[in-house]
N, C-alpha and C. Protein backbone atom coordinates (compact mmCIF):
# COMPACT_ATOMS: atom_id res chain seq x y z
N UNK A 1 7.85 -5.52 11.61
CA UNK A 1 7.64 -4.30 10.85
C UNK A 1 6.16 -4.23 10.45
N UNK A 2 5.69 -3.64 10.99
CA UNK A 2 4.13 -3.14 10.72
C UNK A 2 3.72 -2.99 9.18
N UNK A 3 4.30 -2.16 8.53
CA UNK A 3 3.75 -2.22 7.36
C UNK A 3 4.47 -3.30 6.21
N UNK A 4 5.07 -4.18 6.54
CA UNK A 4 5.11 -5.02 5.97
C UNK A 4 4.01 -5.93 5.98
N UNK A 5 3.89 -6.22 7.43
CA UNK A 5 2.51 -7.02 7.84
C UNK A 5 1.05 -6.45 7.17
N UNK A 6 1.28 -5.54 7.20
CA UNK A 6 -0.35 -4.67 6.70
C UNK A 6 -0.38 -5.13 5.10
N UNK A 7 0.45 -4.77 4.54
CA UNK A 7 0.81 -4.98 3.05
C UNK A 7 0.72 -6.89 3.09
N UNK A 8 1.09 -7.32 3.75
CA UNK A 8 1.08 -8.61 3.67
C UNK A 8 -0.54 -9.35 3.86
N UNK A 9 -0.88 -8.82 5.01
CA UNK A 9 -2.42 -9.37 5.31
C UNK A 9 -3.22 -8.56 3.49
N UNK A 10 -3.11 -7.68 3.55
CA UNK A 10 -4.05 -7.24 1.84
C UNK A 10 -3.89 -8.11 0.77
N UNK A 11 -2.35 -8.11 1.04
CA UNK A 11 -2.52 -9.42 -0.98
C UNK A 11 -2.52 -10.57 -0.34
N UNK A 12 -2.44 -11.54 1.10
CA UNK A 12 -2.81 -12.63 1.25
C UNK A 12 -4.68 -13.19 0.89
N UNK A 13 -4.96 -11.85 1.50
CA UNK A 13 -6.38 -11.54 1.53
C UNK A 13 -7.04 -11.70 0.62
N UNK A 14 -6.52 -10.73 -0.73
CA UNK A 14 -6.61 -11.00 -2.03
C UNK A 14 -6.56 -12.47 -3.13
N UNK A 15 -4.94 -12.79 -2.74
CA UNK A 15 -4.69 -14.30 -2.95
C UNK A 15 -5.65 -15.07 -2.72
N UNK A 16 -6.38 -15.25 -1.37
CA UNK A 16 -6.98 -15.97 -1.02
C UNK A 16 -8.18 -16.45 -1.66
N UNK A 17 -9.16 -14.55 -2.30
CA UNK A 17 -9.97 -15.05 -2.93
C UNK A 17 -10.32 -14.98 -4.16
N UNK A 18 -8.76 -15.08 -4.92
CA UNK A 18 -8.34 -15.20 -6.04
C UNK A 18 -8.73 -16.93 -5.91
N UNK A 19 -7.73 -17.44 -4.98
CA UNK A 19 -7.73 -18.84 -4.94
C UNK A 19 -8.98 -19.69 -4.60
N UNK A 20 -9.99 -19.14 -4.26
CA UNK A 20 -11.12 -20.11 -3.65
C UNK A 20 -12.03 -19.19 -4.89
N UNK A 21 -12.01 -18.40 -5.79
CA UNK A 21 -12.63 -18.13 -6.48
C UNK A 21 -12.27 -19.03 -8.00
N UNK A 22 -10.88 -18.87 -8.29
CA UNK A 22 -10.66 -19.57 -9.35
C UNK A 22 -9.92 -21.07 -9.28
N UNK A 23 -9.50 -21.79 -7.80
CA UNK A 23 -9.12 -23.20 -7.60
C UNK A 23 -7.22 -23.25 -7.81
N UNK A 24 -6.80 -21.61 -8.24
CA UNK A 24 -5.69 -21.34 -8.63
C UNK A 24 -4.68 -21.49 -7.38
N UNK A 25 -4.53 -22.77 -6.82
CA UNK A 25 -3.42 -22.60 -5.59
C UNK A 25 -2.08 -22.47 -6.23
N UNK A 26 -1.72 -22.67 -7.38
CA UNK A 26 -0.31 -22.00 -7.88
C UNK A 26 -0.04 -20.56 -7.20
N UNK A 27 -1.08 -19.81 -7.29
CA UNK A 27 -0.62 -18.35 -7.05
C UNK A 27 0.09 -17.96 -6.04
N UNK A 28 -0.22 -19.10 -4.95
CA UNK A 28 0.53 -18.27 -3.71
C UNK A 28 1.48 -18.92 -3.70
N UNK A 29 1.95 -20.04 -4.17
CA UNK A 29 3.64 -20.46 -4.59
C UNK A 29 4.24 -18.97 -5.60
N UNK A 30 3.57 -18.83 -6.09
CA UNK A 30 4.02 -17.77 -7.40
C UNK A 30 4.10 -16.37 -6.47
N UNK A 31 3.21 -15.78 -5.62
CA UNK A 31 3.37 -14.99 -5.19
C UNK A 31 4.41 -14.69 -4.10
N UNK A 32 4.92 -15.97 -3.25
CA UNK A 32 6.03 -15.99 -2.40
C UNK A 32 6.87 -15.20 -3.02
N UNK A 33 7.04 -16.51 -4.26
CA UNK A 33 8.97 -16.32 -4.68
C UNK A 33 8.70 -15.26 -5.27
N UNK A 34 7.59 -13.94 -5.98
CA UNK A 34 7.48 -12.88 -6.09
C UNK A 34 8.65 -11.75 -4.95
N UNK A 35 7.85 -12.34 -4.34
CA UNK A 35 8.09 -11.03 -2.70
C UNK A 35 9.46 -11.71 -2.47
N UNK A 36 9.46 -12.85 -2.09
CA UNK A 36 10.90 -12.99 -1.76
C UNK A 36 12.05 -13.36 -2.71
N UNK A 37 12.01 -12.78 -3.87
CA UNK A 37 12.98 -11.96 -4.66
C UNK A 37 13.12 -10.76 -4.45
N UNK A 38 12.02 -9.60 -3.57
CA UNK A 38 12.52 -8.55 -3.34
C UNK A 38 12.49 -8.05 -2.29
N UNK A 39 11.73 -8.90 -1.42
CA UNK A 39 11.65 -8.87 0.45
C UNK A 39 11.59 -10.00 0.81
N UNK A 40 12.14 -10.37 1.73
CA UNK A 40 12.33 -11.87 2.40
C UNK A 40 11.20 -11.54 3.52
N UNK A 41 11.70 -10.39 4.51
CA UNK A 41 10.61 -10.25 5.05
C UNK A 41 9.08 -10.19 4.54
N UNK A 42 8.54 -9.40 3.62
CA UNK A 42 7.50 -9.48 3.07
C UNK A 42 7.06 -10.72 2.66
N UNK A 43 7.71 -11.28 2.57
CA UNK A 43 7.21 -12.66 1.86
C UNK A 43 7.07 -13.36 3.18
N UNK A 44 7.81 -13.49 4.19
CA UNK A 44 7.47 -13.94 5.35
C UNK A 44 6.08 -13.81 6.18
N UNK A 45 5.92 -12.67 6.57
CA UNK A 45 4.49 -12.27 6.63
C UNK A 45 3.40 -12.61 5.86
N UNK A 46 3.74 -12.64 4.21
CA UNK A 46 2.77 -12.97 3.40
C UNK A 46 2.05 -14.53 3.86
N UNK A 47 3.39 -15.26 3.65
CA UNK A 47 2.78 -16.85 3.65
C UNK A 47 2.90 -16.96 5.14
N UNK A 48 2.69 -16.20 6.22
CA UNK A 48 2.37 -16.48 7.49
C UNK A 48 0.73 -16.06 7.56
N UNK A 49 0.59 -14.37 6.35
CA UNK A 49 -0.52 -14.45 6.45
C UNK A 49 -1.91 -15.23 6.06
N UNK A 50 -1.02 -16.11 4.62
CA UNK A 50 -1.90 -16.82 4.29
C UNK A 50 -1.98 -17.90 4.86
N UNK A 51 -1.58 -18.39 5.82
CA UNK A 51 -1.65 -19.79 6.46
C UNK A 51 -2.34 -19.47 7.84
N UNK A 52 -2.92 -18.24 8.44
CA UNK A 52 -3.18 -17.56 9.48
C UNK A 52 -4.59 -17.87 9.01
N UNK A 53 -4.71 -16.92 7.76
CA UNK A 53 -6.33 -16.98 7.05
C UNK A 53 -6.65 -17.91 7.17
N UNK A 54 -6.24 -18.38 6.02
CA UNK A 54 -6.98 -19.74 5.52
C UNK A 54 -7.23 -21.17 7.01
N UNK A 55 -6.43 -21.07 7.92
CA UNK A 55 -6.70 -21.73 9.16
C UNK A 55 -7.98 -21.35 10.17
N UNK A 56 -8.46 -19.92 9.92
CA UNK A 56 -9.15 -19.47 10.29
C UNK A 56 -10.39 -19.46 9.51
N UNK A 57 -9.91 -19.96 8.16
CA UNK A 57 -11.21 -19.60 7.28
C UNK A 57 -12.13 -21.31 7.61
N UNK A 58 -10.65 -22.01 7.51
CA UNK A 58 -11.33 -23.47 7.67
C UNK A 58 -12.07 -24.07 9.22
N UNK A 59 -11.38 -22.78 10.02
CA UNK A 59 -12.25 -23.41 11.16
C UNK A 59 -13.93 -22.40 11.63
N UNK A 60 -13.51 -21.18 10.88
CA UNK A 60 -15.24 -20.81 10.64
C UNK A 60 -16.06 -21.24 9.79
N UNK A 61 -15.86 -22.29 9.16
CA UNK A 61 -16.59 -23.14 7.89
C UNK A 61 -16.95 -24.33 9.02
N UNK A 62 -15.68 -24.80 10.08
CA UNK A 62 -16.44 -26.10 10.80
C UNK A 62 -17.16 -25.76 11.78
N UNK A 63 -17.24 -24.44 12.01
CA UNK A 63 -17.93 -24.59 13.63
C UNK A 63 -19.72 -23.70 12.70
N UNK A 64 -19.63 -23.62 11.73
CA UNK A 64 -20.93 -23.25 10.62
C UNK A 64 -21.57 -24.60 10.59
N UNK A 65 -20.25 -25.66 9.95
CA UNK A 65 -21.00 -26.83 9.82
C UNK A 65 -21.89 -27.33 11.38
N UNK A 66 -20.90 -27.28 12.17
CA UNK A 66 -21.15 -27.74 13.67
C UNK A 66 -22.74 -27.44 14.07
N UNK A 67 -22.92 -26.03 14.10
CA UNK A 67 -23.84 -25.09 14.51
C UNK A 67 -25.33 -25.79 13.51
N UNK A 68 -24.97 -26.07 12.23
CA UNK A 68 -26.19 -26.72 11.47
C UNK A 68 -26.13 -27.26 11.81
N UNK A 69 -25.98 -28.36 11.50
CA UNK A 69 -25.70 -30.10 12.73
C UNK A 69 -26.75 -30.25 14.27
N UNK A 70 -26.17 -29.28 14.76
CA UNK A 70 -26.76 -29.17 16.13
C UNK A 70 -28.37 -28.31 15.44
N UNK A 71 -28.38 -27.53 14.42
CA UNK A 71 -29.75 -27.29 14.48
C UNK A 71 -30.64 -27.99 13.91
N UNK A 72 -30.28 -28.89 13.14
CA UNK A 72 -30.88 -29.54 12.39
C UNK A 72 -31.34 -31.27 13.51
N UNK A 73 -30.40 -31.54 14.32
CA UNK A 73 -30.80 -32.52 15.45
C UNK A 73 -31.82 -31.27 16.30
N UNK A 74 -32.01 -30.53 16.46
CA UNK A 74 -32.65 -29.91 18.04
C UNK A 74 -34.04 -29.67 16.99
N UNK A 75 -33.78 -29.63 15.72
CA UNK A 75 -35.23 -28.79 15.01
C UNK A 75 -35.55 -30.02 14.63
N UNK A 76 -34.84 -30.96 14.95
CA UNK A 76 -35.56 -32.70 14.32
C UNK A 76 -36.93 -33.52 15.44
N UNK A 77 -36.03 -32.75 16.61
CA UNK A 77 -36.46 -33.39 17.36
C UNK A 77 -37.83 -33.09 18.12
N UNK A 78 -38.47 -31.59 17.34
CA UNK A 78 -39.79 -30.58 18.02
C UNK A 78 -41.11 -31.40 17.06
């Protein structure tokens, strides 16, 4: 269902930088059993979306690190 998903990617989105802003990982336990007290589906999507993100967030943080790494050996070496 499409707009479940749409609705889902926005407050994961949100959650997310609720959570890396304030260290608050309760919220998205809190926000599940939110949704899935009144959508199972919604809540499905939700914590698919947040585990989608945040997998993605952590691997554009390593290939950032990566990329310094490699510039910092190639600019070491001039």
């Amino acid at each position: 269902m499409a707009i479940a998903e749409t609705l889902a990617d926005k407050l994961a989105t949100d959650v997310i930088r609720h959570v890396e802003k304030t260290g608050d990982e309760d919220i998205i336990t809190i926000m599940s059993q939110a949704l899935g007290d009144s959508s199972q589906t919604l809540q499905e999507a939700f914590i698919t979306s947040v585990r989608v993100q945040r997998a993605a967030i952590r691997a554009n943080r390593l290939l950032k690190r990566r990329i310094a790494e490699h510039e910092a050996r190639t600019n070491g070496d001039g």
